[in-house]
Protein backbone atom coordinates (compact mmCIF):
# COMPACT_ATOMS: atom_id res chain seq x y z
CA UNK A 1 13.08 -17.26 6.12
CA UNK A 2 10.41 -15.13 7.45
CA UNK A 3 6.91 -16.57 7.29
CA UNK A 4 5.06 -13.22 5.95
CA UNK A 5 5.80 -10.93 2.81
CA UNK A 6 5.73 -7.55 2.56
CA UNK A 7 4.05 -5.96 -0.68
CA UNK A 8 3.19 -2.33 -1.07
CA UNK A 9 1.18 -1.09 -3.78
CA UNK A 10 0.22 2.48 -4.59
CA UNK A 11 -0.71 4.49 -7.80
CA UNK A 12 0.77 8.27 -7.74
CA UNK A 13 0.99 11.49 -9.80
CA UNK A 14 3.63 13.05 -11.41
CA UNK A 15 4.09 14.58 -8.36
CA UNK A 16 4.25 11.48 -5.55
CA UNK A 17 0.09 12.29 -4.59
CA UNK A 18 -2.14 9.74 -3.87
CA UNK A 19 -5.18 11.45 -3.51
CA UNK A 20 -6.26 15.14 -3.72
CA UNK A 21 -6.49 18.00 -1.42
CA UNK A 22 -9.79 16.70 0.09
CA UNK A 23 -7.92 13.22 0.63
CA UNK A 24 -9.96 11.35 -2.09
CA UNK A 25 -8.29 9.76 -4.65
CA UNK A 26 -9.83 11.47 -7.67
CA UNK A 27 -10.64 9.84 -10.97
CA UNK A 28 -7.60 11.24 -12.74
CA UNK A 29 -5.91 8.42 -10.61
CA UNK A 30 -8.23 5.68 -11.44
CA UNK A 31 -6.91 3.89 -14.84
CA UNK A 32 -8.48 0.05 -15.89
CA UNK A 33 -4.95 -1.10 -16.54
CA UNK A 34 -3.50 -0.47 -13.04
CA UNK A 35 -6.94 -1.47 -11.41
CA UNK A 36 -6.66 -4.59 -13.12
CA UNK A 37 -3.55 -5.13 -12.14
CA UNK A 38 -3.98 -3.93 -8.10
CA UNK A 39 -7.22 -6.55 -7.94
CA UNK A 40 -5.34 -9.72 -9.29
CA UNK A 41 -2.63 -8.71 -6.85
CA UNK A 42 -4.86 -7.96 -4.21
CA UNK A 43 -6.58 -11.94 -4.99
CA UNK A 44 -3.43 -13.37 -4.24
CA UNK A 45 -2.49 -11.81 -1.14
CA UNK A 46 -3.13 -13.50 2.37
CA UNK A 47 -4.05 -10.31 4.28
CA UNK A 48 -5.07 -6.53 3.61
CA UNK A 49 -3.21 -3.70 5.76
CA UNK A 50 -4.68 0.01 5.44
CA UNK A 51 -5.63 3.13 7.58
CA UNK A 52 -9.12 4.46 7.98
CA UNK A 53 -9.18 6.29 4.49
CA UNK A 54 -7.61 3.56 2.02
CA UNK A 55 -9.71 0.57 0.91
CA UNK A 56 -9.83 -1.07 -2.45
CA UNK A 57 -13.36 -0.67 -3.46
CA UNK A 58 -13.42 -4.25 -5.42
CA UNK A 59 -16.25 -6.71 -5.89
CA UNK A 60 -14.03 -9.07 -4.04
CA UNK A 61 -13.15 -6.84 -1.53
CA UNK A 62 -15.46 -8.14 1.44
CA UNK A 63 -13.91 -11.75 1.05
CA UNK A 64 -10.31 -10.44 1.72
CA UNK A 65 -8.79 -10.60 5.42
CA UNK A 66 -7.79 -7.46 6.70
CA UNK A 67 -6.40 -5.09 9.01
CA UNK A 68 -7.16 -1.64 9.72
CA UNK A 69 -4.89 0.82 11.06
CA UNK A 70 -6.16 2.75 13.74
CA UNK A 71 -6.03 4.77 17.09
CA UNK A 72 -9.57 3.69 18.38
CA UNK A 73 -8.98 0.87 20.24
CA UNK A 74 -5.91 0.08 22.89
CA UNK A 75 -4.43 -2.77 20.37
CA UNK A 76 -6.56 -5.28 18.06
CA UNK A 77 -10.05 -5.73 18.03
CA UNK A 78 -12.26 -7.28 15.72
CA UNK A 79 -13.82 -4.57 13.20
CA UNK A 80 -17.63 -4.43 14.66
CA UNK A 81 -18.66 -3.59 10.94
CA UNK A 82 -16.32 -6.18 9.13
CA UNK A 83 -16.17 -9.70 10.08
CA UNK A 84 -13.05 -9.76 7.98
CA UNK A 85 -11.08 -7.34 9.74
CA UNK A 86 -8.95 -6.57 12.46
CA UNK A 87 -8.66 -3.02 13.92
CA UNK A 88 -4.81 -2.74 15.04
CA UNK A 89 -3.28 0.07 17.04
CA UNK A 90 0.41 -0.24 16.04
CA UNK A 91 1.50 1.97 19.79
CA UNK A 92 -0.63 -1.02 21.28
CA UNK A 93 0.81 -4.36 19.98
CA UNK A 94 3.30 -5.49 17.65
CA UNK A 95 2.16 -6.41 13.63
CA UNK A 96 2.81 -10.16 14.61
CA UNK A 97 0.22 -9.70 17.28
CA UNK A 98 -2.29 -8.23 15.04
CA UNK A 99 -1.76 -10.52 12.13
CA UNK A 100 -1.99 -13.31 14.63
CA UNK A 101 -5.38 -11.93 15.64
CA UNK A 102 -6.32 -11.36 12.13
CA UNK A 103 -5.32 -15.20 11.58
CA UNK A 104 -2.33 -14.84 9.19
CA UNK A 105 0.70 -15.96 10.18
CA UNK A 106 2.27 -16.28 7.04
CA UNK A 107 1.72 -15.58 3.06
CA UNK A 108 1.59 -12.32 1.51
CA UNK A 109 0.35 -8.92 3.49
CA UNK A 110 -0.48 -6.15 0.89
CA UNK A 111 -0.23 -2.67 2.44
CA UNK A 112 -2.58 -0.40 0.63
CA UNK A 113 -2.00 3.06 2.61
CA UNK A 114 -2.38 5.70 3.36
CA UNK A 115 0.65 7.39 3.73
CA UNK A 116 1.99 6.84 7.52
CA UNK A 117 0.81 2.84 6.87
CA UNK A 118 2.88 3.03 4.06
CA UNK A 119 5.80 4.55 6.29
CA UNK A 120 5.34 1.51 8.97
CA UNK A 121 6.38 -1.08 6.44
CA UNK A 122 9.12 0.84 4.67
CA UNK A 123 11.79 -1.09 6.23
CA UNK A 124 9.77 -4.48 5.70
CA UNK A 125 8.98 -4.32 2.20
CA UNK A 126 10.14 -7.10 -0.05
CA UNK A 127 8.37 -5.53 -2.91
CA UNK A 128 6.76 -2.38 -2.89
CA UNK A 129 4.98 -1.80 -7.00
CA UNK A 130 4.76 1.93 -7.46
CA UNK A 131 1.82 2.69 -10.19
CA UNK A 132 3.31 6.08 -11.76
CA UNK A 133 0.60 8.12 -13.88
CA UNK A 134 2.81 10.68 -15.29
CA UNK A 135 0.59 12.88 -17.14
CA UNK A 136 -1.74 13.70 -13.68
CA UNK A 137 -0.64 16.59 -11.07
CA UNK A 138 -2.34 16.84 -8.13
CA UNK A 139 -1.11 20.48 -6.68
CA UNK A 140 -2.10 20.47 -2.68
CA UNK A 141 -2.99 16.74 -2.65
CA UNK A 142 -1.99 13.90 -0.38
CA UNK A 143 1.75 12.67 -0.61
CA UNK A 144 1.92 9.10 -0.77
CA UNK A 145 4.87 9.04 1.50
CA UNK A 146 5.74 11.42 4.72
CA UNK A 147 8.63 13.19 2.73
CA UNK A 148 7.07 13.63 -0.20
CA UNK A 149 7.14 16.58 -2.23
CA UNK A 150 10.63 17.16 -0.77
CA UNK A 151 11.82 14.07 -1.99
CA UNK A 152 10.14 12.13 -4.49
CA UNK A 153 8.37 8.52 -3.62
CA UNK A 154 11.61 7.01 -5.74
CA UNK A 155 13.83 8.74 -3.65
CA UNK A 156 12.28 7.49 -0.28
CA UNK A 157 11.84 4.03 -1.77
CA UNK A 158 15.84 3.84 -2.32
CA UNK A 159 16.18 5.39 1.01
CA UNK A 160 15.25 2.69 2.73
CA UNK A 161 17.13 -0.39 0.30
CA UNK A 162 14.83 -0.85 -2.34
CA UNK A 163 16.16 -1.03 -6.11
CA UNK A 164 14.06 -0.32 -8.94
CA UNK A 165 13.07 -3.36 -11.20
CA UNK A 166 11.85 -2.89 -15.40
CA UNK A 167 8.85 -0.91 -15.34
CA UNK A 168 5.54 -2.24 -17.37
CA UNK A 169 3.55 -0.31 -19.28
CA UNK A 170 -0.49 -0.53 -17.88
CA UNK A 171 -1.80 1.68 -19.72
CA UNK A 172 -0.30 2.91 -22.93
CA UNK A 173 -2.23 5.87 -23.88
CA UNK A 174 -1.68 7.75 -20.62
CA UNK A 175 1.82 5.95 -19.86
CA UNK A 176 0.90 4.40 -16.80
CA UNK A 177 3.54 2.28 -15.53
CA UNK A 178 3.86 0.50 -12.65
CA UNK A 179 7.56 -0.22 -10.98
CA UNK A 180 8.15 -3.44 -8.52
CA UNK A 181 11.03 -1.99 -5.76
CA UNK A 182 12.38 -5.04 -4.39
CA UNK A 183 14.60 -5.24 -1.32
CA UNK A 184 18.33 -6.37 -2.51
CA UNK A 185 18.48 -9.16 0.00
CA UNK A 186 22.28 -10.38 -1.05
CA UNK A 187 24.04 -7.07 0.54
CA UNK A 188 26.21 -7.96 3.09
């Protein structure tokens, strides 16, 4: 059984964005019932993994461990702005290492982006809960996946042996849903 879990979340247009074509995630993205739901998930998880741009803007958020994906250093190295935070180059030492560093060795990572941290895990996942706003198009904006808009982030998530669980309604009025993929872990 491994010690660490691997939980993605993400909230994404219509069309698989995650942010616009200035890389911001713009406020037709931001919705109460999915940030409600992101923060209590966010509470509950051991450690934070996201790139430069992605961060969770929370009142809890400097309280959370984390690590930060990033080519600035050779391979971890404690954020000199963030005593809560590791700075991990993945081409310099292994996630163990860096989660070691960070001093989680086992609970529940929650990788928040951007897109190529999302691409890291995609084989690791054992959950990844994709926030769909269906009624928002972002034309030119950030994919949430490398592959996306060829293939759509549903596609890439069964791509790589996740199955789609019941979606739940977050926020009626603009059918915002969010989607837990889990990993089928009883094929052969």
């Amino acid at each position: 059984m491994p010690a660490l879990r691997f939980e993605g979340y993400v909230i994404v247009s219509a069309d698989g964005r995650l942010a616009n074509a200035n890389n911001v995630m713009p406020n037709e993205l931001k919705f109460e019932g999915d940030k409600k739901f992101f923060s209590a998930a966010l509470d509950r998880a051991d450690l934070i993994v996201h790139g430069r741009n992605s961060y969770e803007d929370q009142p809890s958020s400097p309280q959370r461990k984390r690590i930060v994906v990033t080519r600035k250093v050779r391979a971890t190295a404690p954020d000199p702005t963030n005593p809560k935070a590791t700075l991990w180059n993945p081409a310099g030492a292994s996630f163990e290492t860096a989660s070691a560093e960070a001093g989680v060795t086992s609970g529940t990572v929650a990788i928040i982006g951007g897109p190529s941290v999302f691409d890291m895990f995609m084989d690791r996942y054992d959950t990844f809960w994709l926030s769909l706003a269906s009624r928002v198009n972002l034309p030119n904006g950030e994919p949430c996946f490398p592959g996306v808009p060829a293939r759509s982030p549903q596609q890439i998530l069964a791509s790589h042996g996740l199955k789609p669980g019941e979606p739940k309604l977050l926020e009626p009025d603009q059918n915002v849903t969010v989607t837990p993929w889990r990993r089928d872990t009883h094929l052969p």
